[in-house]
N, C-alpha and C. Protein backbone atom coordinates (compact mmCIF):
# COMPACT_ATOMS: atom_id res chain seq x y z
N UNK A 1 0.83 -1.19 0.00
CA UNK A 1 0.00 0.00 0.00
C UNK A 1 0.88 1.26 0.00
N UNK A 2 1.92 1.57 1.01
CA UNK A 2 2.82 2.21 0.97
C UNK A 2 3.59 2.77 -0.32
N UNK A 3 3.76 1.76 -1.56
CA UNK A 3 4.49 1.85 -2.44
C UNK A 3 3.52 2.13 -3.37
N UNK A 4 2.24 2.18 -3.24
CA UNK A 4 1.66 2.41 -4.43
C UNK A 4 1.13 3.94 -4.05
N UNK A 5 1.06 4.23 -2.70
CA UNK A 5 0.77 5.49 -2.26
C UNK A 5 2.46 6.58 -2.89
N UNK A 6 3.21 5.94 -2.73
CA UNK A 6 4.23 7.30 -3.20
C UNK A 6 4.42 7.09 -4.62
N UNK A 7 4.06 5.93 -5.57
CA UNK A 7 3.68 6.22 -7.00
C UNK A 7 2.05 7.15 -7.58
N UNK A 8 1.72 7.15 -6.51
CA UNK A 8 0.69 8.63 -6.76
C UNK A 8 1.21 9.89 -6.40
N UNK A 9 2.86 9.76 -5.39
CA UNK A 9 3.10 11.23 -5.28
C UNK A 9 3.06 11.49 -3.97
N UNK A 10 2.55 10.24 -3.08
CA UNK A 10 1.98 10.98 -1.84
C UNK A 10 3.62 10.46 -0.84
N UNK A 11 4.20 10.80 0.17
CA UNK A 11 4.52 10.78 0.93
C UNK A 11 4.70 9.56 1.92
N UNK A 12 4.29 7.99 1.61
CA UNK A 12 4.07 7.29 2.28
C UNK A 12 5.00 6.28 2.85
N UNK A 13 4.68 5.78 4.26
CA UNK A 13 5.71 4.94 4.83
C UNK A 13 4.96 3.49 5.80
N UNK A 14 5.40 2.70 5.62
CA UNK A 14 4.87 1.56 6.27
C UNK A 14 5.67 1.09 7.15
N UNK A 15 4.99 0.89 8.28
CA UNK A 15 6.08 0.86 9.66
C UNK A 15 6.99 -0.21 9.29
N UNK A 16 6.38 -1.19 8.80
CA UNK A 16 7.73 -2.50 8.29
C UNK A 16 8.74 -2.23 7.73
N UNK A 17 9.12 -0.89 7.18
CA UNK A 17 9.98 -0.37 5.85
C UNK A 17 11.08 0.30 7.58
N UNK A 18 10.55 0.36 8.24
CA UNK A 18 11.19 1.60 9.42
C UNK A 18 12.04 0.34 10.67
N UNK A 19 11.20 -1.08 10.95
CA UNK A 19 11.78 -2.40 11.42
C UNK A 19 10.64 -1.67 12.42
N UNK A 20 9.45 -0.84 12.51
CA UNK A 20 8.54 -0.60 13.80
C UNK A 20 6.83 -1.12 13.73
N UNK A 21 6.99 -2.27 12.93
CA UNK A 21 5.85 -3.23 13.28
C UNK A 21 5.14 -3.50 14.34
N UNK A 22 6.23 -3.64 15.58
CA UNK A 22 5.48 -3.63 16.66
C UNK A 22 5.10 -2.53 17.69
N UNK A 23 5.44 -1.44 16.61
CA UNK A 23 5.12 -0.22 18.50
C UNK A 23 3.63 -0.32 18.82
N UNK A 24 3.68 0.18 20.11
CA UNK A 24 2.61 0.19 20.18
C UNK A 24 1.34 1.26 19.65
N UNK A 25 -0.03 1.26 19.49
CA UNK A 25 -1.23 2.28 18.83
C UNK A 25 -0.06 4.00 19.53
N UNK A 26 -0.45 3.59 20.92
CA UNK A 26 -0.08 4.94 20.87
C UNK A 26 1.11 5.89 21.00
N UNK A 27 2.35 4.33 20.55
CA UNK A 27 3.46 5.22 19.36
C UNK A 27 3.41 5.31 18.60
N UNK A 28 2.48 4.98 17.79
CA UNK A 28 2.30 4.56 16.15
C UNK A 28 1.75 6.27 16.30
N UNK A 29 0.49 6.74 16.80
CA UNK A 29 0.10 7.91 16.84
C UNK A 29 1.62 9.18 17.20
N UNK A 30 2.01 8.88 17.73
CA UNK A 30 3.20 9.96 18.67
C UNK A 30 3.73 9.84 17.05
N UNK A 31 4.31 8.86 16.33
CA UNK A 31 5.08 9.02 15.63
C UNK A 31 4.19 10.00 14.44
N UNK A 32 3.52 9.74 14.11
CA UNK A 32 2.36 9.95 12.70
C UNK A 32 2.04 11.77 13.00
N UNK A 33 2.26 12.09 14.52
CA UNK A 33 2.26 13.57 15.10
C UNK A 33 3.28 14.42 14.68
N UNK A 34 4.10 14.01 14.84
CA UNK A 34 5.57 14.38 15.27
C UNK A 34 5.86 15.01 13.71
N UNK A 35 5.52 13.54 12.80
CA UNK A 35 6.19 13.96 11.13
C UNK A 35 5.05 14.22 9.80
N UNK A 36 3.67 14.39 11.03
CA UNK A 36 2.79 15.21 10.48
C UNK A 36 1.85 14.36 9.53
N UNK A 37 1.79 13.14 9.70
CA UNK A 37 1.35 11.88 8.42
C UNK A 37 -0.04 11.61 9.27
N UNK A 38 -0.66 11.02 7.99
CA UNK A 38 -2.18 10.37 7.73
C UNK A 38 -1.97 8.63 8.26
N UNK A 39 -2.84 8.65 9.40
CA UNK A 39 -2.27 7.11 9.62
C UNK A 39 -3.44 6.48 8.66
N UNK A 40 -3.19 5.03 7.71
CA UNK A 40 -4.35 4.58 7.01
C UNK A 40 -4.07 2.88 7.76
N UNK A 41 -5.40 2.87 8.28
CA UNK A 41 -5.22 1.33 9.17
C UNK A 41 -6.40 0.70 8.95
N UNK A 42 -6.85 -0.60 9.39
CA UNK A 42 -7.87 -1.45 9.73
C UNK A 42 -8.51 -1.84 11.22
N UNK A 43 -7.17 -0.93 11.86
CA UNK A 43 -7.63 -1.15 13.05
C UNK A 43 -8.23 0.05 13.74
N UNK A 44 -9.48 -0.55 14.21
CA UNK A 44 -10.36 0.48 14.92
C UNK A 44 -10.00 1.00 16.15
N UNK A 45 -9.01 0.93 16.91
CA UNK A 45 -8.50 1.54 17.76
C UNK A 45 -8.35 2.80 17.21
N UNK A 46 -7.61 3.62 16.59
CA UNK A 46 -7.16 4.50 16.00
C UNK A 46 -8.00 5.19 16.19
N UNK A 47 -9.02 5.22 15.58
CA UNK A 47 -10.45 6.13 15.71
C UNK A 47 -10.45 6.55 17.22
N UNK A 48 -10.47 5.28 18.21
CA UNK A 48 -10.67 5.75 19.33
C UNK A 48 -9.83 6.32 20.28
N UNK A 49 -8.51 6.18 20.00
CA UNK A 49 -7.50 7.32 20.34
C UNK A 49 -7.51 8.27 20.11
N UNK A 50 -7.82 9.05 18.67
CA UNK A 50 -7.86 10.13 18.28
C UNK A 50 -9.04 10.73 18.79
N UNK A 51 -9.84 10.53 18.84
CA UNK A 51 -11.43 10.95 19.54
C UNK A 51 -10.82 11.39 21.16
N UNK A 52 -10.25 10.51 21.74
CA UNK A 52 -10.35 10.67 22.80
C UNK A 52 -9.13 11.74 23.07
N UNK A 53 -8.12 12.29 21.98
CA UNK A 53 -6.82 12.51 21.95
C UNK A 53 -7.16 14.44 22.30
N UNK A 54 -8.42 14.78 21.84
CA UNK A 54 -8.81 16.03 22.08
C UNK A 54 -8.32 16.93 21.17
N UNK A 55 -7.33 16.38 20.06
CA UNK A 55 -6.54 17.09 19.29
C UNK A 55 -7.22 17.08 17.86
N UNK A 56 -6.52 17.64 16.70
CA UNK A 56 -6.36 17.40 15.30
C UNK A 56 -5.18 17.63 14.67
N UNK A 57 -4.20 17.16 15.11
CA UNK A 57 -2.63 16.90 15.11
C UNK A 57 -2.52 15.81 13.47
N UNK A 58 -2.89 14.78 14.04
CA UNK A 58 -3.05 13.72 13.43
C UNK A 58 -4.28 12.97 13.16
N UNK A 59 -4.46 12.74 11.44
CA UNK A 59 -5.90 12.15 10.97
C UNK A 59 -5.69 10.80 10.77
N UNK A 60 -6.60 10.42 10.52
CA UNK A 60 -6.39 8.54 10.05
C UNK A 60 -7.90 8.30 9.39
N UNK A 61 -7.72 7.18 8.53
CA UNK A 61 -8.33 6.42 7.63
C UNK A 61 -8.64 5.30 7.67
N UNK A 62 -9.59 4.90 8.47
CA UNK A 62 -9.86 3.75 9.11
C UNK A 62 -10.82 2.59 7.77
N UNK A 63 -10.13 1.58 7.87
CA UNK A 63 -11.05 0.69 6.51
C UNK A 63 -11.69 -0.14 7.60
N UNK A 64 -13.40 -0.26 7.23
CA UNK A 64 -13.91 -1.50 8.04
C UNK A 64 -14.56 -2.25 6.82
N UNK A 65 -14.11 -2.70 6.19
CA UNK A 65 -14.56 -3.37 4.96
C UNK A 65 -14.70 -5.06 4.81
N UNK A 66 -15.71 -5.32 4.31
CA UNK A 66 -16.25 -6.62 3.95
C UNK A 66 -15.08 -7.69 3.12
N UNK A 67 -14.44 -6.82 2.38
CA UNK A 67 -13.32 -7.56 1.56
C UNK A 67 -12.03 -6.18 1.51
N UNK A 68 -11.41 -6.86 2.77
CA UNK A 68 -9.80 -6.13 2.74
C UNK A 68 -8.89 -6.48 2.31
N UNK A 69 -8.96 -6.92 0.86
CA UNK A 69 -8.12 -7.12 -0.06
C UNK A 69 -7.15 -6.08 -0.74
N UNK A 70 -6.01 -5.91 -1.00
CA UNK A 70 -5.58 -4.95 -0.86
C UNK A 70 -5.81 -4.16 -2.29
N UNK A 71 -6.60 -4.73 -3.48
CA UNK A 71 -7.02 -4.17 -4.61
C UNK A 71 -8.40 -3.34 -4.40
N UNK A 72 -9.12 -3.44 -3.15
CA UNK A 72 -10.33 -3.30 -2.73
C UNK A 72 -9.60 -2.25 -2.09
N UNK A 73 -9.11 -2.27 -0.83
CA UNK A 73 -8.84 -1.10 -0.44
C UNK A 73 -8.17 0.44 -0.93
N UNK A 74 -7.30 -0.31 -2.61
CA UNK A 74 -6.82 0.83 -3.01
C UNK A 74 -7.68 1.55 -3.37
N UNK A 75 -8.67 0.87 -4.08
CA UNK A 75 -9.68 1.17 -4.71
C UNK A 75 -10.84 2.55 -3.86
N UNK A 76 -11.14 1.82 -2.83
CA UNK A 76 -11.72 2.93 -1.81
C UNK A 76 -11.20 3.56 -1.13
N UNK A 77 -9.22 3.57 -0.94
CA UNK A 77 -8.84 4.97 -0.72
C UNK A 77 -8.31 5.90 -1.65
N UNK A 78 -8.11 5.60 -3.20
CA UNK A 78 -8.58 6.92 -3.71
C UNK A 78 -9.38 7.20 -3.71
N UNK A 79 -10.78 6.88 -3.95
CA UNK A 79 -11.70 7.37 -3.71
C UNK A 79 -12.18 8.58 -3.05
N UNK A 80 -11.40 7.98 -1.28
CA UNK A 80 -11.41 8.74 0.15
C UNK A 80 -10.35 10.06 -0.06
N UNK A 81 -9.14 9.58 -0.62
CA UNK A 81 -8.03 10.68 -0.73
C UNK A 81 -8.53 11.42 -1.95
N UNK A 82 -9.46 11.65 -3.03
CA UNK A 82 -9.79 12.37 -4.06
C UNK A 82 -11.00 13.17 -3.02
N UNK A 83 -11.47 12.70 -2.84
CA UNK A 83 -12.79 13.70 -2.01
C UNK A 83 -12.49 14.09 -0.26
N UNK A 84 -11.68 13.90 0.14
CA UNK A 84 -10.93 14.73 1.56
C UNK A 84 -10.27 14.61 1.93
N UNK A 85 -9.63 15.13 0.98
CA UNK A 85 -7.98 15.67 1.23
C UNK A 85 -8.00 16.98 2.18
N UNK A 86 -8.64 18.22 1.97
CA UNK A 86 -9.23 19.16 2.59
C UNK A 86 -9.13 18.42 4.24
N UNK A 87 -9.97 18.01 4.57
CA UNK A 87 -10.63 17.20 5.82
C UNK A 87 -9.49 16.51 6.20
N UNK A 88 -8.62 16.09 5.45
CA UNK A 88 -7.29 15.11 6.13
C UNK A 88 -6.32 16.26 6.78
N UNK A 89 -6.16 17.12 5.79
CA UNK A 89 -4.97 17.90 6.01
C UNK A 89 -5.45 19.01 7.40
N UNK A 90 -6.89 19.00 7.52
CA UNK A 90 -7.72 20.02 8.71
C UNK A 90 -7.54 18.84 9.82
N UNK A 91 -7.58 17.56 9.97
CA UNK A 91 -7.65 17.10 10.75
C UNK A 91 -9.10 16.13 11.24
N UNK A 92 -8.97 15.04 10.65
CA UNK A 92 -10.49 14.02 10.51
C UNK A 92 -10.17 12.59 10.48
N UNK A 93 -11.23 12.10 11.39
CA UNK A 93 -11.02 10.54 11.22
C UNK A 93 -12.27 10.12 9.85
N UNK A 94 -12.24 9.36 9.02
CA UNK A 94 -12.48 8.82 8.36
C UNK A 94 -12.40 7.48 8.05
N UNK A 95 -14.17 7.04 8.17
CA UNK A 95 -14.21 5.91 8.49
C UNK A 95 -14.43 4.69 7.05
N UNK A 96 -14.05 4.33 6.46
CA UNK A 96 -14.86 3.75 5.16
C UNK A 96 -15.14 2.39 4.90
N UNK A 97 -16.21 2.22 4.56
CA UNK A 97 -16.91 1.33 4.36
C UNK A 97 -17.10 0.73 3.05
N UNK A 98 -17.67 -0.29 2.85
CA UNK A 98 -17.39 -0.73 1.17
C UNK A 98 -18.43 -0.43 0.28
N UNK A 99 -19.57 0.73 0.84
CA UNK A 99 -20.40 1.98 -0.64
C UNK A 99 -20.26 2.83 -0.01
N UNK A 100 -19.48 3.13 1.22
CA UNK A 100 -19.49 4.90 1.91
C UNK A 100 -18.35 5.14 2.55
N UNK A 101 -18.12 6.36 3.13
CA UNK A 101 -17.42 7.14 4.19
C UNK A 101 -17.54 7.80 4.36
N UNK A 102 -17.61 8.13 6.02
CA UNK A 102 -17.83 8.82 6.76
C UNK A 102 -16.87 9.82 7.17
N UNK A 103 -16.75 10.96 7.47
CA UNK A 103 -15.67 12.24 8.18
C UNK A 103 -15.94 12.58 8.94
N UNK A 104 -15.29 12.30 10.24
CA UNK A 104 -15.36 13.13 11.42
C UNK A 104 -14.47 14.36 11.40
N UNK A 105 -14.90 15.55 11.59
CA UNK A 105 -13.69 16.38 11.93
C UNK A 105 -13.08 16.16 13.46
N UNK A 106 -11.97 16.68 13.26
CA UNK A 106 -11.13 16.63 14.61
C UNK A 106 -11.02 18.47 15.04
N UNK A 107 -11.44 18.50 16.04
CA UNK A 107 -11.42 17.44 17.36
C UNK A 107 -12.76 16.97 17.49
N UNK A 108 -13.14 16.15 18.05
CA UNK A 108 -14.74 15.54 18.11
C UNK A 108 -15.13 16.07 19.34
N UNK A 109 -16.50 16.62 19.51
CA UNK A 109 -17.00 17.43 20.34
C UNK A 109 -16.24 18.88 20.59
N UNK A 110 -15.58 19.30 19.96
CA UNK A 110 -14.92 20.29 20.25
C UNK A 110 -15.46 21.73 19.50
């Protein structure tokens, strides 16, 4: 995913490329803060760190999809990255699904 994200241009890094597979959610977040990046995951934690994080530091792209195949998911994150980019770069969790997505702005309740 990583490699097909910086043949569109974008900026991308996959913790395996770095040997940091295993940090934990909320170094994975500290790190994604720090160097200003879009976390794109499957895991629903994320959402709920950031919600609870009070911030909009850092956005993420959460896939809850029926078929997380990785031709499926490219598929529905351009999609997501053609229509809120705006919303990523302001700070939003984004949730997507396999006919929708959703945008939260960040901060939530704020």
């Amino acid at each position: 995913m990583a490699e097909w994200l910086r043949g569109l241009g974008h900026d991308a890094v996959h913790l395996s490329e770095r040997g940091a597979e295993r940090l934990l959610d909320c170094e994975i977040f500290a790190v994604a803060a720090k160097e200003q990046r879009v976390i794109v995951t499957c895991d629903l934690d994320f959402g709920e760190i950031l919600a609870a994080s009070g911030g909009k530091s850092v956005s993420a792209i959460v896939f809850r999809l029926s078929n997380p195949r990785a031709d499926r998911v490219m598929v529905r994150l351009a999609d997501v990255l053609g229509r809120s980019r705006l919303s990523l770069e302001q700070g939003a969790i984004i949730l997507v699904e396999d006919a929708r997505h959703r945008v939260r702005r960040l901060p939530i309740g704020g």
